[in-house]
Structures are given as structure tokens and as C-alpha cells.
PDB file of N, CA and C in Angstrom:
ATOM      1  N   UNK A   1       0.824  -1.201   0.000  1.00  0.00           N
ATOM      2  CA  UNK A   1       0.000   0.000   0.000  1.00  0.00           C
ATOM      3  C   UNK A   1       0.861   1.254   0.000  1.00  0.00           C
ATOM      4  N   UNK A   2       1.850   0.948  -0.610  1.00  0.00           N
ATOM      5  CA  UNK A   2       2.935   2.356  -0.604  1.00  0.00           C
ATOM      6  C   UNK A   2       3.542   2.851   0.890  1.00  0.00           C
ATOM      7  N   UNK A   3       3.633   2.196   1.961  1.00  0.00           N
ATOM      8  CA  UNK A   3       3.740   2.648   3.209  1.00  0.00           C
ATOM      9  C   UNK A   3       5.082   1.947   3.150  1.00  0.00           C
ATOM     10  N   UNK A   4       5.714   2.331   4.059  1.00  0.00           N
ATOM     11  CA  UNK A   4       6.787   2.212   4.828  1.00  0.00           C
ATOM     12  C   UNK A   4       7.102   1.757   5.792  1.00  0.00           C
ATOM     13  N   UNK A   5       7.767   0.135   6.531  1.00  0.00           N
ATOM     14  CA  UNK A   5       7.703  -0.553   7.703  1.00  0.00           C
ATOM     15  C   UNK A   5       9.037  -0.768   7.334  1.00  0.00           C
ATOM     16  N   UNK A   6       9.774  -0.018   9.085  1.00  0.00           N
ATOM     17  CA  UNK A   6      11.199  -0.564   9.015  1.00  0.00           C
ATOM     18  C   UNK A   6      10.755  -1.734  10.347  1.00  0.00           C
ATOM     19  N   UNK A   7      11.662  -2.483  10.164  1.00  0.00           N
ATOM     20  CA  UNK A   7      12.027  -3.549  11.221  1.00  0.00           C
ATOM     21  C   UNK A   7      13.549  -3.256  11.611  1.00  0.00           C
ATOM     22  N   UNK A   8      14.135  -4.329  12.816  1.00  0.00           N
ATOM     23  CA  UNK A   8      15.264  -4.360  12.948  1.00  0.00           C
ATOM     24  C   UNK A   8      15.402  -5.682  11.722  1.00  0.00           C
ATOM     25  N   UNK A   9      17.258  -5.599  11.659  1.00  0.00           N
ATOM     26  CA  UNK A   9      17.643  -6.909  10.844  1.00  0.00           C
ATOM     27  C   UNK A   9      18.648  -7.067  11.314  1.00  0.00           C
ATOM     28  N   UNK A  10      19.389  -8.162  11.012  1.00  0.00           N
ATOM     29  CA  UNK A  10      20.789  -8.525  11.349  1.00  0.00           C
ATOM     30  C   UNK A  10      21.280  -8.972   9.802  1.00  0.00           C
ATOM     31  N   UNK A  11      20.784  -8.713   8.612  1.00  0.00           N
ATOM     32  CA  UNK A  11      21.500  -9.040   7.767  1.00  0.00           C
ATOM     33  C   UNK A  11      22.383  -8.403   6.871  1.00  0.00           C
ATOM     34  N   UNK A  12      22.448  -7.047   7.074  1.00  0.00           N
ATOM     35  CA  UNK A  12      23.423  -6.256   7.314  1.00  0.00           C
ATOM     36  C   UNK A  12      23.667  -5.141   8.616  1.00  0.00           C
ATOM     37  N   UNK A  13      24.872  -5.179   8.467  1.00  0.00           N
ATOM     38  CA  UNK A  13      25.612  -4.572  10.111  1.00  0.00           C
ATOM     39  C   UNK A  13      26.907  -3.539   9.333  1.00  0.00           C
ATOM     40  N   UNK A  14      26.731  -2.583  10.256  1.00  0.00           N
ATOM     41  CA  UNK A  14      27.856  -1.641  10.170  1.00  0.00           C
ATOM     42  C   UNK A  14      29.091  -1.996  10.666  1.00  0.00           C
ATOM     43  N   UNK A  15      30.023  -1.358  10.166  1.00  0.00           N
ATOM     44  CA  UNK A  15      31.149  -1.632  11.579  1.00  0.00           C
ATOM     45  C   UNK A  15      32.397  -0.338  10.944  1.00  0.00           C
ATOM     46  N   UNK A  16      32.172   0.348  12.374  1.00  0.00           N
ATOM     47  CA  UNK A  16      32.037   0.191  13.759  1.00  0.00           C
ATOM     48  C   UNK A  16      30.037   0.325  13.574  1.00  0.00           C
ATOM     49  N   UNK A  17      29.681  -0.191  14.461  1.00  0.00           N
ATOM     50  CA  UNK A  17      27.645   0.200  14.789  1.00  0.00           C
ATOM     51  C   UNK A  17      27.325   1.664  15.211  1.00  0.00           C
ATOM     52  N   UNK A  18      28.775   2.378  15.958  1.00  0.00           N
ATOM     53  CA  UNK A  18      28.194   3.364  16.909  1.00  0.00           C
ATOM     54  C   UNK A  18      29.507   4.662  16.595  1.00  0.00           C
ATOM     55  N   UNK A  19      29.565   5.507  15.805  1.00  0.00           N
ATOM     56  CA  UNK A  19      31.272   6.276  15.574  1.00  0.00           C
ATOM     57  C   UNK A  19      30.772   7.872  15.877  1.00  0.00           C
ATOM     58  N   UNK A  20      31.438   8.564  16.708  1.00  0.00           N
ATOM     59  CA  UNK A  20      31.330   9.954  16.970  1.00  0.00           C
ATOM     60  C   UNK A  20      32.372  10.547  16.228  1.00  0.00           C
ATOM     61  N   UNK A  21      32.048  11.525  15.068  1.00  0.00           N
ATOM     62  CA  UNK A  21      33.031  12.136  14.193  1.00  0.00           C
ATOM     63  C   UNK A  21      32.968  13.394  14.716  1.00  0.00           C
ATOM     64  N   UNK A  22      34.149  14.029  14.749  1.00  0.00           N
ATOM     65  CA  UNK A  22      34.465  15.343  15.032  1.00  0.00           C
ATOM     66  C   UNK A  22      33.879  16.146  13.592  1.00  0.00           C
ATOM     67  N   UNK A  23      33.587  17.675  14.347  1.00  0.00           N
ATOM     68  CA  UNK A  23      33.308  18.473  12.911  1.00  0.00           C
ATOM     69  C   UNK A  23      34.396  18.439  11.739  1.00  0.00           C
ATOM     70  N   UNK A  24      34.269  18.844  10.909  1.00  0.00           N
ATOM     71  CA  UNK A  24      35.487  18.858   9.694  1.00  0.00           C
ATOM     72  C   UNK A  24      36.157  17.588   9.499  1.00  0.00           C
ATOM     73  N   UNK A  25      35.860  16.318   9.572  1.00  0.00           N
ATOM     74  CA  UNK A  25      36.605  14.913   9.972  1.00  0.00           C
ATOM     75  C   UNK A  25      35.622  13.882   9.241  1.00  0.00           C
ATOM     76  N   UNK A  26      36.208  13.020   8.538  1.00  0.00           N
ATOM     77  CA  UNK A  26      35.776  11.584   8.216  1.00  0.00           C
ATOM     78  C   UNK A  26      36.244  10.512   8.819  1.00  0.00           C
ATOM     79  N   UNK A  27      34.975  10.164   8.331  1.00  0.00           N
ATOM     80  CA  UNK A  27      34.905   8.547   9.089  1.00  0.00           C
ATOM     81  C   UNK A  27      34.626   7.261   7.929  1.00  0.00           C
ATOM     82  N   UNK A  28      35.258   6.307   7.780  1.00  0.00           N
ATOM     83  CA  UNK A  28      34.844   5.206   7.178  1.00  0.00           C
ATOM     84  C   UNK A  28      34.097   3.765   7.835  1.00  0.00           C
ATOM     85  N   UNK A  29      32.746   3.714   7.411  1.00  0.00           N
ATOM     86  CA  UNK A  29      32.156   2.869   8.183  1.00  0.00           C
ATOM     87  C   UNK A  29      31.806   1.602   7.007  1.00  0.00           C
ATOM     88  N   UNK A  30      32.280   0.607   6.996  1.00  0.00           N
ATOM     89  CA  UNK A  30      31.990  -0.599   6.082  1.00  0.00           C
ATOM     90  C   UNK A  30      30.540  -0.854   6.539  1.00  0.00           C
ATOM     91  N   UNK A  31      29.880  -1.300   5.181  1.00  0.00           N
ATOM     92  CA  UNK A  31      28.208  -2.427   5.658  1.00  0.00           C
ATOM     93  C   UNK A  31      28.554  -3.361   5.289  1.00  0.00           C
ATOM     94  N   UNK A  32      28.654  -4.525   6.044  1.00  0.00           N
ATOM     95  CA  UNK A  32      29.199  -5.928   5.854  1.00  0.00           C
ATOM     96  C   UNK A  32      27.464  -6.653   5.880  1.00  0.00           C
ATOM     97  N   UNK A  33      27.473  -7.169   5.005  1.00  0.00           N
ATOM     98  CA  UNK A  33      26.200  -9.058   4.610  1.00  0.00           C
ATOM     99  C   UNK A  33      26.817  -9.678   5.173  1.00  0.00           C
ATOM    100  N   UNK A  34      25.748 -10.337   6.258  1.00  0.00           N
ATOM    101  CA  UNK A  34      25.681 -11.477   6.945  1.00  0.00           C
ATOM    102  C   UNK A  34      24.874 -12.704   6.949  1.00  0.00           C
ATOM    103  N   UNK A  35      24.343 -11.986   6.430  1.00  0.00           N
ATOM    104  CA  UNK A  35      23.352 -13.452   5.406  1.00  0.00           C
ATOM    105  C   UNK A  35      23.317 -13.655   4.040  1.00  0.00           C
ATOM    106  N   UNK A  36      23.218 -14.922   3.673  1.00  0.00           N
ATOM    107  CA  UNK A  36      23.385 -15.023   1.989  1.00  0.00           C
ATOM    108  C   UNK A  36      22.855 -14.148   1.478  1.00  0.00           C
ATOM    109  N   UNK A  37      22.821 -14.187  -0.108  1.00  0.00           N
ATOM    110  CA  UNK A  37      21.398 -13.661  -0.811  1.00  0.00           C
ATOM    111  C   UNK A  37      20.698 -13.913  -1.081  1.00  0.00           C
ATOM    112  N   UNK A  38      19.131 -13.503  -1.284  1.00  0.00           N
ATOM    113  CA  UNK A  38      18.131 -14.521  -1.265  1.00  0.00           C
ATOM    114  C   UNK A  38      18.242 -15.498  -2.919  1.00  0.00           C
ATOM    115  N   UNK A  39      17.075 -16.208  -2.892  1.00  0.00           N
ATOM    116  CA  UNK A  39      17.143 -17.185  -4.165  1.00  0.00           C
ATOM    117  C   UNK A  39      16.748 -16.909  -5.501  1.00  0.00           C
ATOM    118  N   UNK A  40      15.636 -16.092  -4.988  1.00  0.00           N
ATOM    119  CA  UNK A  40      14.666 -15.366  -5.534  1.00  0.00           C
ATOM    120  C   UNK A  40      14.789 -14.268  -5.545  1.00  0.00           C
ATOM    121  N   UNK A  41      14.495 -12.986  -6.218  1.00  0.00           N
ATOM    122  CA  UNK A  41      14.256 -11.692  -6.065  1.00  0.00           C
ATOM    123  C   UNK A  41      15.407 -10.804  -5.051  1.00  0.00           C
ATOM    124  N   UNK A  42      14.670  -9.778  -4.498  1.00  0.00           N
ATOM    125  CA  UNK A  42      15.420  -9.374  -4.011  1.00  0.00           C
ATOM    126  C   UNK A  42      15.111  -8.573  -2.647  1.00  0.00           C
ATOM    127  N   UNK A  43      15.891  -8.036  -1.539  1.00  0.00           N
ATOM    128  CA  UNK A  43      15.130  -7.496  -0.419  1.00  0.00           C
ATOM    129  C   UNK A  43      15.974  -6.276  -0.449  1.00  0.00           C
ATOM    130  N   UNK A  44      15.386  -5.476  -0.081  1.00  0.00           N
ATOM    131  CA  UNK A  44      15.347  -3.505   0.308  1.00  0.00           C
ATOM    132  C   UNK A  44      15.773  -3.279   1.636  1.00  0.00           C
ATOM    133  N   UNK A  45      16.648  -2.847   1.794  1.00  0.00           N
ATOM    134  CA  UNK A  45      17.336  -1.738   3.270  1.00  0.00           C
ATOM    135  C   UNK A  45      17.158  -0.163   3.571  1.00  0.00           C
ATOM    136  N   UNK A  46      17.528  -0.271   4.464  1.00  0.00           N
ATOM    137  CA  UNK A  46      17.829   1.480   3.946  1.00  0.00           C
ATOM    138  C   UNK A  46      18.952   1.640   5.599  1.00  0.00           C
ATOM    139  N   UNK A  47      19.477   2.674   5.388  1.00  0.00           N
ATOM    140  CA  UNK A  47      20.448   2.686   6.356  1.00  0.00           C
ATOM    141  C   UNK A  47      20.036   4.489   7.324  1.00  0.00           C
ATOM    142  N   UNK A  48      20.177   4.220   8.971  1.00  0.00           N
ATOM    143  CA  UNK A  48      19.671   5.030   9.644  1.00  0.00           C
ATOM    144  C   UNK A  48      20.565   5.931   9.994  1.00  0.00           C
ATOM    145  N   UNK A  49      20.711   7.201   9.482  1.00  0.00           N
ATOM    146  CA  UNK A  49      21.803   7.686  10.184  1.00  0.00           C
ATOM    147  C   UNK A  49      21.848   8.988  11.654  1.00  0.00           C
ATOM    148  N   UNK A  50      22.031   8.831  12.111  1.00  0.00           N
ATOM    149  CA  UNK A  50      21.346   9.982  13.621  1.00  0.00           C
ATOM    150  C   UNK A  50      22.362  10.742  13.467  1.00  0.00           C
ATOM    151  N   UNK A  51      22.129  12.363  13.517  1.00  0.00           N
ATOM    152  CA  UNK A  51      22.998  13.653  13.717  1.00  0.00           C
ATOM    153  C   UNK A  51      22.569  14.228  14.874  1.00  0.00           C
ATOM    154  N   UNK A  52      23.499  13.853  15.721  1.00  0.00           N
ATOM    155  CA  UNK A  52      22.987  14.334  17.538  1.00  0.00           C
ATOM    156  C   UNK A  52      23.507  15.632  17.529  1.00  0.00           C
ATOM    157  N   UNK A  53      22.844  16.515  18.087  1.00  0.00           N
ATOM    158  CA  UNK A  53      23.396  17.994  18.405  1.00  0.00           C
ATOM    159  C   UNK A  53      24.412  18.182  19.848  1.00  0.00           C
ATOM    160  N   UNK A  54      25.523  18.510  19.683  1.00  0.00           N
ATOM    161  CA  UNK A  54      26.624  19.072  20.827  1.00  0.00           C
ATOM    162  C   UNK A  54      25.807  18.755  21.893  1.00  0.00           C
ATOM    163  N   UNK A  55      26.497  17.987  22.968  1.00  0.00           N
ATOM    164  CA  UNK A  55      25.905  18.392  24.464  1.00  0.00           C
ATOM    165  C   UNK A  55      27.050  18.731  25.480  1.00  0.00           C
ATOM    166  N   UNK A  56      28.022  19.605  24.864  1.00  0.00           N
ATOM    167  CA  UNK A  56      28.959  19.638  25.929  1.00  0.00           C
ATOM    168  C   UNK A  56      28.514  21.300  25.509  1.00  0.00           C
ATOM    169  N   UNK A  57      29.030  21.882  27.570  1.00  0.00           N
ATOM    170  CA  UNK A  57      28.914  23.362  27.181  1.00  0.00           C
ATOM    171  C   UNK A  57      29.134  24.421  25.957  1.00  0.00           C
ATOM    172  N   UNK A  58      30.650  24.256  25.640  1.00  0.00           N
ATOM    173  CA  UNK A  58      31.071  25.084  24.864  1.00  0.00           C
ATOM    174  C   UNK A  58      30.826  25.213  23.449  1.00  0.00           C
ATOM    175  N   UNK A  59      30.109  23.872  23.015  1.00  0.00           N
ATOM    176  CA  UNK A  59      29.357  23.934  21.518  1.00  0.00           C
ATOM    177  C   UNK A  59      28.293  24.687  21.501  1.00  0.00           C
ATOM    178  N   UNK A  60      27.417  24.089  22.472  1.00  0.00           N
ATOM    179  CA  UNK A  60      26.307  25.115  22.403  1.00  0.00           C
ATOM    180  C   UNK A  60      26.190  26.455  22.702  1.00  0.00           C
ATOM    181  N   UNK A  61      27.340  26.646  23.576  1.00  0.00           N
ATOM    182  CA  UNK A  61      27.220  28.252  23.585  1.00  0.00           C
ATOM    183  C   UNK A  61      27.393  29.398  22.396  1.00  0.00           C
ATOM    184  N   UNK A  62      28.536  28.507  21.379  1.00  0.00           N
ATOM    185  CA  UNK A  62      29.020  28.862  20.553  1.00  0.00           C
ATOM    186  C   UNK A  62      27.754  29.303  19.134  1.00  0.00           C
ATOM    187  N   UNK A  63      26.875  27.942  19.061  1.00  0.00           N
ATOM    188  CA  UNK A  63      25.855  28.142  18.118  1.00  0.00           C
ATOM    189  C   UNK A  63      24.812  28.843  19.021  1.00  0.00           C
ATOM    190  N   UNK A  64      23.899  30.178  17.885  1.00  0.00           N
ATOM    191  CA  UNK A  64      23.160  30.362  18.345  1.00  0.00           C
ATOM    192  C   UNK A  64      21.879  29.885  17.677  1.00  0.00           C
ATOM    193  N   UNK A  65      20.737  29.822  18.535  1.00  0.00           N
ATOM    194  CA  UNK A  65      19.205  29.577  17.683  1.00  0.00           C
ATOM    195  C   UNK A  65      19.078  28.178  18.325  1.00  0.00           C
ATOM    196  N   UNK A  66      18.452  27.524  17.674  1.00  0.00           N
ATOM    197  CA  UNK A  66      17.898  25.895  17.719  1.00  0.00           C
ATOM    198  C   UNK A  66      19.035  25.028  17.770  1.00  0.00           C
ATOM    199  N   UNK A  67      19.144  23.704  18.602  1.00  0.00           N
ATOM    200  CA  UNK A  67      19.552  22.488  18.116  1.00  0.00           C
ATOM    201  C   UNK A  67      19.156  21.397  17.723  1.00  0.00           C
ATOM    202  N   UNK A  68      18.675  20.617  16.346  1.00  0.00           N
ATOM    203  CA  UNK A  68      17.870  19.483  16.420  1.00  0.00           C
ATOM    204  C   UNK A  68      18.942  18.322  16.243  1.00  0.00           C
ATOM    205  N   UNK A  69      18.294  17.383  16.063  1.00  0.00           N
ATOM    206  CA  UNK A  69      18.751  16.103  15.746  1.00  0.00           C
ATOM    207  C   UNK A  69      18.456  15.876  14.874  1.00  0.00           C
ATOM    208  N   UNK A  70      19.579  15.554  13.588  1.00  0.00           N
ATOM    209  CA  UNK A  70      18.880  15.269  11.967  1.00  0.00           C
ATOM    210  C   UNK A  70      19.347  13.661  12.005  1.00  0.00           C
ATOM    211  N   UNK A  71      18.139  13.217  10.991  1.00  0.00           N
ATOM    212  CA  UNK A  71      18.114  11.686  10.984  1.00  0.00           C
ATOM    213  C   UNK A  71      18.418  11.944   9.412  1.00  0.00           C
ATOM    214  N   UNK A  72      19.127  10.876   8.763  1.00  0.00           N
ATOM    215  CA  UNK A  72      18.741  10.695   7.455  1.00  0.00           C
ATOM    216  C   UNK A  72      18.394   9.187   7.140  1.00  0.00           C
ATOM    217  N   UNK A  73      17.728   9.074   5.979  1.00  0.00           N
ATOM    218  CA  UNK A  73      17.018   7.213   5.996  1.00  0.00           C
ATOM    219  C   UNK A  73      17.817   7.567   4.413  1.00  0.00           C
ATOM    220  N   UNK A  74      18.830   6.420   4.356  1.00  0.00           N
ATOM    221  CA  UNK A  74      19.483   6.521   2.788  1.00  0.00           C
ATOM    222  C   UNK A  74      18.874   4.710   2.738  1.00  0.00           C
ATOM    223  N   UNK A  75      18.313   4.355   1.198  1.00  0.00           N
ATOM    224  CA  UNK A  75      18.188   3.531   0.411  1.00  0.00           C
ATOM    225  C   UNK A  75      20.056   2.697   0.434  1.00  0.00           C
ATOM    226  N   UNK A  76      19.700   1.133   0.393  1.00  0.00           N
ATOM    227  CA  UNK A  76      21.030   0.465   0.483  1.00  0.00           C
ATOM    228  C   UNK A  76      21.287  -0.083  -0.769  1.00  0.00           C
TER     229      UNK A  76
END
């Protein structure tokens, strides 16, 4: 019906699962398959990514206005 249901999975995994990048800084995170592929057809992911806003004093003092938390949902 055109809707959207994430579940958890274990058939692909990040690694590292959990990485705090400094501003101006990269990070390389592999998606490793852990389960075969199917036989038939094919199955859809999408990958979650959370952008937490500063919680130490001196960031936030620094920005002014709002802090949110940006999520992005990227297709795998």
C-alpha cells in the first residue's frame, strides 16, 4: 500500500555500529552481509543515520538559535 515498515535486521551490520566524528573529519564505516542472498528476487534496506546535536557546554554556547537532531534514511 505504498507505506513504509522498518524492522530491525541482522542481515546487514555496520562496523564500527556506533562512531562519533568530530566536525570537519571523516569517518569510514563498512556495511558488511551477513546473510546469503536470497534465491529469488530481491530485499530492500535502507540505512539510519542519527545527527545528535553538541551536548557539551562550549558547543552550544558557541551556536546560536535551535539544536535538532537530523536523521537521514538513505536507500542500500
Amino acid at each position: 500500500n505504498a507505506e513504509d515498515h522498518y524492522a530491525d535486521q541482522s542481515d546487514v551490520v555496520a562496523s564500527p555500529p556506533f562512531v562519533v566524528i568530530p566536525p570537519k573529519q571523516k569517518q569510514l564505516i563498512r556495511l558488511i552481509r551477513t546473510a546469503p542472498p536470497p534465491a529469488a528476487g530481491e530485499n530492500a534496506y535502507r540505512i539510519i543515520l542519527d545527527q545528535l546535536p553538541p551536548t557539551d557546554g562550549d558547543s552550544a554556547k558557541e551556536s546560536a538559535g535551535l539544536q535538532l537532531q537530523m536523521r537521514y534514511v538513505l536507500p542500500l
